[in-house]
N, C-alpha and C. Protein backbone atom coordinates (compact mmCIF):
# COMPACT_ATOMS: atom_id res chain seq x y z
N UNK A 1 2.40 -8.75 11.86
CA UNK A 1 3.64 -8.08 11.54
C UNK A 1 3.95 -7.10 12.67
N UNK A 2 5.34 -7.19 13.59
CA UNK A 2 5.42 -6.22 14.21
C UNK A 2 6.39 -5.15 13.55
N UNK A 3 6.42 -4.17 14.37
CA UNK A 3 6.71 -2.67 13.84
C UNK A 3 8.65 -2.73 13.57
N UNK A 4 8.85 -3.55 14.01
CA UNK A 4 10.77 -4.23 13.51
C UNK A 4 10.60 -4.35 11.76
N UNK A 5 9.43 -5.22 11.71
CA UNK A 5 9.40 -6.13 10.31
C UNK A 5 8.75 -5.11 9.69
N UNK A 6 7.78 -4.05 9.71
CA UNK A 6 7.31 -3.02 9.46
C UNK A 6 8.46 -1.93 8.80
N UNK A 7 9.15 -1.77 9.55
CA UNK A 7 10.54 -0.79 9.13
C UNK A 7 11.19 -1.51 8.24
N UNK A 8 11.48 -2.52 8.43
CA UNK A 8 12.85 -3.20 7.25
C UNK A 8 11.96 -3.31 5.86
N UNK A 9 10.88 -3.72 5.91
CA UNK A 9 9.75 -3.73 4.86
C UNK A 9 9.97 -1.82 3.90
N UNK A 10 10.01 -1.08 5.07
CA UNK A 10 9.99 0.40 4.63
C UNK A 10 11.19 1.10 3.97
N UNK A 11 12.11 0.34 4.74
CA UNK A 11 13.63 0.92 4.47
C UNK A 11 14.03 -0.15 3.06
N UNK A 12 13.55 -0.96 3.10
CA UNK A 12 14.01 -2.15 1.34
C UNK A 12 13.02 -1.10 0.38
N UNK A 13 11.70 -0.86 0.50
CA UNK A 13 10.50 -0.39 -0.17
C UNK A 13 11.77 1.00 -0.56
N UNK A 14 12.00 1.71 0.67
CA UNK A 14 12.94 2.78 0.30
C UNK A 14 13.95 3.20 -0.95
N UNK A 15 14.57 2.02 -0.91
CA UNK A 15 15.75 1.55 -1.50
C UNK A 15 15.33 1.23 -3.01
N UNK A 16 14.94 0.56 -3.05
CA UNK A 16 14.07 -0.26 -4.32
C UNK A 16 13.50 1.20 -5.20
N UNK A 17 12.54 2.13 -4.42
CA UNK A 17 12.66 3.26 -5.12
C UNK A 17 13.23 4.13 -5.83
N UNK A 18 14.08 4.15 -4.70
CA UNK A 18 15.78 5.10 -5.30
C UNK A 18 16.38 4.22 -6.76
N UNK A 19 16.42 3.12 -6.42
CA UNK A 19 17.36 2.34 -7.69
C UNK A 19 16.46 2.36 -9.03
N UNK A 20 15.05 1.59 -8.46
CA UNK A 20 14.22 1.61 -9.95
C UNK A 20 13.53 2.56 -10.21
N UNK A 21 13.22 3.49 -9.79
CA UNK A 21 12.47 4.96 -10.10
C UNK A 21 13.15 6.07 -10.31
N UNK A 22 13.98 6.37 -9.19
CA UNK A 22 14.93 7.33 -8.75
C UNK A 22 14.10 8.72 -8.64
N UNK A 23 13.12 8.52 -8.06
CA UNK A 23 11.45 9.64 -7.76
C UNK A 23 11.14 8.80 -6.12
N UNK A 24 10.92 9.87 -5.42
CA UNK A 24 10.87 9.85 -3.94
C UNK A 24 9.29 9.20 -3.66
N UNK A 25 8.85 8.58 -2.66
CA UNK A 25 7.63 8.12 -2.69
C UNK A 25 7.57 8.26 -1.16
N UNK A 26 5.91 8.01 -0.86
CA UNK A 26 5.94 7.64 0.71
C UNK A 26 5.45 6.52 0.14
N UNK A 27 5.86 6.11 1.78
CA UNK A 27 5.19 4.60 1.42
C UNK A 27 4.62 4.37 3.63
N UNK A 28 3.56 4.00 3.89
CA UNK A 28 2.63 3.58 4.91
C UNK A 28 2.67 1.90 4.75
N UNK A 29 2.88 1.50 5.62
CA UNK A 29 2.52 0.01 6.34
C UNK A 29 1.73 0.13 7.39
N UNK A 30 0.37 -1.13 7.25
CA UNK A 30 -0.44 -0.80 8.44
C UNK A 30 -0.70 -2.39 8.81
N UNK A 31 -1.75 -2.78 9.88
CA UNK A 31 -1.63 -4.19 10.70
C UNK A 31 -3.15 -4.67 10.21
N UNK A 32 -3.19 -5.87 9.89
CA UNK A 32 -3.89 -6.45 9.60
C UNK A 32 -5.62 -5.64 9.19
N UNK A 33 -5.88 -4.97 10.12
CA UNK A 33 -7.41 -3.86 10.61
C UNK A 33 -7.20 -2.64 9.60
N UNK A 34 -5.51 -2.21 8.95
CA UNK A 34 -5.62 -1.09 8.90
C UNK A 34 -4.92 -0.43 9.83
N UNK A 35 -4.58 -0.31 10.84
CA UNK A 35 -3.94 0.68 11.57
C UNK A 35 -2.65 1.29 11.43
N UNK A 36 -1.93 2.17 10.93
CA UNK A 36 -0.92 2.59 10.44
C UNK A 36 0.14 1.96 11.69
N UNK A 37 0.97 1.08 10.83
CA UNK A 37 2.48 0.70 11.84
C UNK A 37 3.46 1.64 11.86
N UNK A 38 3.83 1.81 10.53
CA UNK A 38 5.10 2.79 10.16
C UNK A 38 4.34 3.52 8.67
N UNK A 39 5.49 4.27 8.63
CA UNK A 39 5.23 5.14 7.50
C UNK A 39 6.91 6.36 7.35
N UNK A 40 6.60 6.57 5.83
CA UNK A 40 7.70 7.13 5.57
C UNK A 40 7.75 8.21 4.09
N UNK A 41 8.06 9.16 4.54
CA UNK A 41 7.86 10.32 3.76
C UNK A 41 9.61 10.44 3.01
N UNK A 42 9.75 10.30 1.63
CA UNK A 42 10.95 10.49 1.00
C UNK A 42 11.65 11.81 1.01
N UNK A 43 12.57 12.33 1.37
CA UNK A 43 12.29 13.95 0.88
C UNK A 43 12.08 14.19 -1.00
N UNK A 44 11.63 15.45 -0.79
CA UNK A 44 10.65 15.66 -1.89
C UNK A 44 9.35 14.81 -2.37
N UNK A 45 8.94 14.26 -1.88
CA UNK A 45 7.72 13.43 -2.24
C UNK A 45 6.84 13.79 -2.09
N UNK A 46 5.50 14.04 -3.06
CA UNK A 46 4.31 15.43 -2.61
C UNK A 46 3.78 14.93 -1.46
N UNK A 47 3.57 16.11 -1.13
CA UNK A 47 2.96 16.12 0.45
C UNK A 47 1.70 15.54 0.15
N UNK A 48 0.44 15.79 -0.35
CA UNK A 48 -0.45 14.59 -1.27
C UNK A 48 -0.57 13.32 -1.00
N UNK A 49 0.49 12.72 -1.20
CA UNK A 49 1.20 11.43 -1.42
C UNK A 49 1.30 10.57 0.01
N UNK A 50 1.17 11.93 1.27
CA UNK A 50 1.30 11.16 2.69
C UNK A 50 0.45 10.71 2.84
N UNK A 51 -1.31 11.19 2.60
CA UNK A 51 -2.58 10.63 3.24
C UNK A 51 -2.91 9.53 1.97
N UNK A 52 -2.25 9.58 0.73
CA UNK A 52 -2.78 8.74 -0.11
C UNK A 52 -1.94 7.60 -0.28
N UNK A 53 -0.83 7.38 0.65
CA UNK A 53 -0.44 5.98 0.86
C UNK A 53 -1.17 5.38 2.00
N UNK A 54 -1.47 6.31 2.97
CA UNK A 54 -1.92 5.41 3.78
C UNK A 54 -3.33 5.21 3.72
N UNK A 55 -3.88 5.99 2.82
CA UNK A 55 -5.08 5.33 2.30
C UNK A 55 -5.08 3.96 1.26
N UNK A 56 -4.26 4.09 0.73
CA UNK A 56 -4.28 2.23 0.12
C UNK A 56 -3.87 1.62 0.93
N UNK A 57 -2.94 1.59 1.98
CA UNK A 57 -2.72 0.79 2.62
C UNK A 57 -3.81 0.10 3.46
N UNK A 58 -3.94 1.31 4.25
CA UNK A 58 -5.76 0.86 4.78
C UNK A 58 -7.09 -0.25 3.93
N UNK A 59 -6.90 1.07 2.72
CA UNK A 59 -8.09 0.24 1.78
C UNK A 59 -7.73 -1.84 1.34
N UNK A 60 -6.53 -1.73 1.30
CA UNK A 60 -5.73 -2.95 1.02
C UNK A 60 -6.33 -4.11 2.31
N UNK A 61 -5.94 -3.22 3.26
CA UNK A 61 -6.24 -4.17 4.65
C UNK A 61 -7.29 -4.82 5.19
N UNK A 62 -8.41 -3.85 4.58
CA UNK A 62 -9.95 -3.78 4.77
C UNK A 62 -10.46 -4.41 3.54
N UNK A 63 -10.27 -3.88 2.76
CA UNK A 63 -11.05 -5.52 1.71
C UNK A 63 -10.36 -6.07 1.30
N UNK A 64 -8.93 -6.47 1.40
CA UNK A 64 -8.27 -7.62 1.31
C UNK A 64 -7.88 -7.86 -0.07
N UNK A 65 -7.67 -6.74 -0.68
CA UNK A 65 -7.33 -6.96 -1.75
C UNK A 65 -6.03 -6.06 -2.09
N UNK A 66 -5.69 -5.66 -3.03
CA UNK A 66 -4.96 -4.96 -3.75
C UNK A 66 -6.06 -3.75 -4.01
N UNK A 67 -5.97 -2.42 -4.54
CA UNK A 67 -6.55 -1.41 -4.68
C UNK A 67 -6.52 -1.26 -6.01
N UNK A 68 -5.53 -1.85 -6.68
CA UNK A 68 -6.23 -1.64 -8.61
C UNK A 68 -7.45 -3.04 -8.70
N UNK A 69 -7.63 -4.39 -7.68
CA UNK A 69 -8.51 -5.07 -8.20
C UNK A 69 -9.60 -4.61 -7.50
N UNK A 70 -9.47 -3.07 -6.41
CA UNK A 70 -10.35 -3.03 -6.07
C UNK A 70 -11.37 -1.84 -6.61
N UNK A 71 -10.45 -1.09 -7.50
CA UNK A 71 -10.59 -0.22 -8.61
C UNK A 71 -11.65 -0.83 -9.30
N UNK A 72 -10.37 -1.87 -9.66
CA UNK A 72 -11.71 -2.59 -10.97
C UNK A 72 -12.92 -3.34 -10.45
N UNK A 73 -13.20 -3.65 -9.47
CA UNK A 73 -14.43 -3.97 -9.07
C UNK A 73 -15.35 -3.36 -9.02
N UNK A 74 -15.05 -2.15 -8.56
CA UNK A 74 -15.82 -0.78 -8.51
C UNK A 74 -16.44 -0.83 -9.82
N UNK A 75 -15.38 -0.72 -10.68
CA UNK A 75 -15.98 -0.19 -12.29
C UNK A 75 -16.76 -1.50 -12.78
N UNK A 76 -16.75 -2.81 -11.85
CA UNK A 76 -16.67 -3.53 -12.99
C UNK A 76 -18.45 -3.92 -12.63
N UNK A 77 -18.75 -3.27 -11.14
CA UNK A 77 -20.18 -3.34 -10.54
C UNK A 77 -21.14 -2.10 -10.61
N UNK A 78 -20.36 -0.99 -11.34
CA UNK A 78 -20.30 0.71 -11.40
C UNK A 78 -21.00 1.22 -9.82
N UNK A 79 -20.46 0.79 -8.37
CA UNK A 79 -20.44 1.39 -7.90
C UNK A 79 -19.23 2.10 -7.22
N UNK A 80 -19.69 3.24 -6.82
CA UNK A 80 -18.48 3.96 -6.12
C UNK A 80 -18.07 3.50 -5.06
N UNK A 81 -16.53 3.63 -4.35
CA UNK A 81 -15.91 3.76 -3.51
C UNK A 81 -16.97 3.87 -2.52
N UNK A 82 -17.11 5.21 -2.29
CA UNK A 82 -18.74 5.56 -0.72
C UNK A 82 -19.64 4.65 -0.38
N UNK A 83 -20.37 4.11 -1.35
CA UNK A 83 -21.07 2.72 -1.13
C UNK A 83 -21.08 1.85 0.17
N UNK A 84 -19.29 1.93 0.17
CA UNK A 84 -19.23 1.09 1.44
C UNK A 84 -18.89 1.82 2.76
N UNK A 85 -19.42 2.95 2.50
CA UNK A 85 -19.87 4.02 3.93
C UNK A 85 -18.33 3.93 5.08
N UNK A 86 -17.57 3.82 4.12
CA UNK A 86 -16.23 4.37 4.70
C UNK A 86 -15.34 5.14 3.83
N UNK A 87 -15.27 6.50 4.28
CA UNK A 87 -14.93 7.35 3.17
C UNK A 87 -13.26 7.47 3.39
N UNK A 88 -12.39 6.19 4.17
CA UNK A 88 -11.16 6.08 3.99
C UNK A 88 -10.29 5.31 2.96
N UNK A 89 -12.22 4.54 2.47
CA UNK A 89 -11.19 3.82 1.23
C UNK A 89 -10.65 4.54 0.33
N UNK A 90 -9.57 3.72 -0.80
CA UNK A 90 -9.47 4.49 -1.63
C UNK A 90 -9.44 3.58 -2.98
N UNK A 91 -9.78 3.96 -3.86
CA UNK A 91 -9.43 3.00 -5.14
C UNK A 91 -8.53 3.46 -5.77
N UNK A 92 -7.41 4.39 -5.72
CA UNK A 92 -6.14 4.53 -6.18
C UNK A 92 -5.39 3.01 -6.03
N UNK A 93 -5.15 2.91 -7.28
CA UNK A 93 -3.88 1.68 -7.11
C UNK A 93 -2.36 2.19 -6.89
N UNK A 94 -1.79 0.85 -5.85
CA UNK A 94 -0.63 1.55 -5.20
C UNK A 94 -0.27 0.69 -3.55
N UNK A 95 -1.73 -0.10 -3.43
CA UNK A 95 -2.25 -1.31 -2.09
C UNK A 95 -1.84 -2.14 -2.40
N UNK A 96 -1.27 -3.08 -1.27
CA UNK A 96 -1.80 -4.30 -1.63
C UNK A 96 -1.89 -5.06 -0.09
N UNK A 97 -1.90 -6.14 -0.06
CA UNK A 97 -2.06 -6.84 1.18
C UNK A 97 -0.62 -7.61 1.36
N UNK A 98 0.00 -7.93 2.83
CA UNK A 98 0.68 -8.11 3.07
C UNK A 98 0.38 -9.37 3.43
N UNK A 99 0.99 -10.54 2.91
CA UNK A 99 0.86 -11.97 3.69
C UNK A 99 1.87 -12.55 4.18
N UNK A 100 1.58 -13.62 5.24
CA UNK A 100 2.87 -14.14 5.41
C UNK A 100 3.20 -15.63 4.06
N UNK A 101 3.93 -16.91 4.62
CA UNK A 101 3.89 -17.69 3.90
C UNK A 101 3.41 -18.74 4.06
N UNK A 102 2.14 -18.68 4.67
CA UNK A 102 1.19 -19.89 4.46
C UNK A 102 0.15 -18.74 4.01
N UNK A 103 0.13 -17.63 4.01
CA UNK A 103 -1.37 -16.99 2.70
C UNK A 103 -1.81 -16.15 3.65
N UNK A 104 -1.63 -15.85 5.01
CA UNK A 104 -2.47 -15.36 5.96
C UNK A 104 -2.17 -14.14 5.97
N UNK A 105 -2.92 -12.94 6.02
CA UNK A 105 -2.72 -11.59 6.09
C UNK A 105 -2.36 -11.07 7.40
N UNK A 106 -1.39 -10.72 7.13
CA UNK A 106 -0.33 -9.12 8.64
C UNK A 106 -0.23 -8.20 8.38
N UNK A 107 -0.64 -7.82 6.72
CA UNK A 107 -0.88 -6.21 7.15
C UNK A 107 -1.33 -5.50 5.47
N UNK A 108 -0.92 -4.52 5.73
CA UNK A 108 -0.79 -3.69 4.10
C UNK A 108 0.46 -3.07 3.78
N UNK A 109 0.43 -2.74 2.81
CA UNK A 109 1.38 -1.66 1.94
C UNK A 109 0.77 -0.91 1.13
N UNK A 110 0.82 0.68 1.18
CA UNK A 110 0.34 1.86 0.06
C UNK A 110 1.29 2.78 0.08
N UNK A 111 1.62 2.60 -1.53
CA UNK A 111 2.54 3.64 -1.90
C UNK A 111 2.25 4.48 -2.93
N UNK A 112 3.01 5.90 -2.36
CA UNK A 112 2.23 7.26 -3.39
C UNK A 112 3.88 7.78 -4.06
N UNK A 113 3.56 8.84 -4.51
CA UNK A 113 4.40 9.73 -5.48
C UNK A 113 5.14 9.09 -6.81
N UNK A 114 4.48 7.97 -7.31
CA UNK A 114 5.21 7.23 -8.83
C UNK A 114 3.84 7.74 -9.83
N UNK A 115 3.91 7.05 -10.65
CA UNK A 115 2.83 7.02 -11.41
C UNK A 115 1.80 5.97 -10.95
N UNK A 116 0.45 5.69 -11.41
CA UNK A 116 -0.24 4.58 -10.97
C UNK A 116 0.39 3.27 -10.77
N UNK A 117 0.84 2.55 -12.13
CA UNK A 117 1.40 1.64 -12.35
C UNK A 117 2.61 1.23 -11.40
N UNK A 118 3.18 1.91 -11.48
CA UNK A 118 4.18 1.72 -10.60
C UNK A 118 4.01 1.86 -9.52
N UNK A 119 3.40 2.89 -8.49
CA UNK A 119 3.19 2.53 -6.95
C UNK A 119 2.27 1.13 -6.72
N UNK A 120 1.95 0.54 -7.84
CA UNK A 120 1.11 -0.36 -7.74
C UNK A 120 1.72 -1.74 -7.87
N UNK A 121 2.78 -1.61 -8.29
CA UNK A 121 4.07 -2.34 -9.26
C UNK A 121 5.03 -2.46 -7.86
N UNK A 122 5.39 -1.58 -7.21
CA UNK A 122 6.04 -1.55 -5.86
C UNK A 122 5.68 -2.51 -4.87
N UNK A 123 3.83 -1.71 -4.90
CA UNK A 123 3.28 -2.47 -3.46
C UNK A 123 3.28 -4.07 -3.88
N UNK A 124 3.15 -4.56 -4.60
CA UNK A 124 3.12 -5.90 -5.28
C UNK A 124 4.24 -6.80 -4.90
N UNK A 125 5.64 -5.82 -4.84
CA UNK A 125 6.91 -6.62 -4.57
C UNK A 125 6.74 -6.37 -3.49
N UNK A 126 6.27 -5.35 -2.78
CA UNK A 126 6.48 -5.37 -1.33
C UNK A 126 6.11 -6.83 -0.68
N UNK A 127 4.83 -7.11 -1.47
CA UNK A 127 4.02 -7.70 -0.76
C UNK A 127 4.70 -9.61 -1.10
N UNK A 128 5.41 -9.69 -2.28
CA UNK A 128 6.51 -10.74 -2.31
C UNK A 128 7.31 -11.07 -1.28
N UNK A 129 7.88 -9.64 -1.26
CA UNK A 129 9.01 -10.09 -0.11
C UNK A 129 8.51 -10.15 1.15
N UNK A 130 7.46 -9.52 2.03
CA UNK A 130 6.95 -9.91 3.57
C UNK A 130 6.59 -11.48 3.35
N UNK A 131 5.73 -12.18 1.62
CA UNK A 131 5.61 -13.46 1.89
C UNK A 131 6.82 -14.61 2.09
N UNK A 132 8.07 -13.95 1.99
CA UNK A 132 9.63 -14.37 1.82
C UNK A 132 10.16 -14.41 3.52
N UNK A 133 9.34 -14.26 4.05
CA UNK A 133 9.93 -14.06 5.85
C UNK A 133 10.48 -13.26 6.02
């Protein structure tokens, strides 16, 4: 994913907020590894909310999952997050992985300032529409 497709990803994610929430969020896109592409702070959106999107996003990128299945893995093996001796993951749900449309991963999405469900509910469509071209 380059940083063009990164923004339009951010600015729809944007939008989509405003209409179905109408509560400000950040939302972080990062590249395949994790590395933050873009990112975007709503006004009013807790300041909080900046390092903890781009911590799912990351966490998303790096184990390849979504961050609520990676929640529940955690609980479902009862170990913690630290375990895996990177203290950037995060198990907040709100991740997910970005694919294209043959299945192959380009990046992440983590989004903060909703409730769980819903930044989790977001990153999910995000992650629809990057598989949409």
């Amino acid at each position: 994913m380059d940083i063009r497709r990164a923004r339009a990803l951010t600015e729809r994610a944007i939008s989509e907020a405003q209409a179905r929430f109408g509560r400000p969020i950040c939302i972080a896109l990062c590249d395949p590894n994790g590395f933050l592409l873009d990112f975007a702070r709503m006004e009013g959106a807790p300041v909080r909310s900046i390092a903890i999107s781009q911590g799912k996003a990351y966490t998303a990128a790096r184990i390849g999952t979504t961050t609520t299945a990676f929640k529940d893995k955690l609980n479902d093996i009862g170990v913690p997050a630290g375990a895996f001796c990177d203290p950037a993951l995060t198990p907040l749900p709100g991740g997910a992985v970005l694919r294209n449309g043959s299945g192959g991963a380009i990046g992440a999405v983590g989004i903060s300032g909703l409730a769980p469900s819903e930044d989790q509910d977001l990153a999910d469509q995000i992650a629809g529409w990057a598989a949409e071209g």
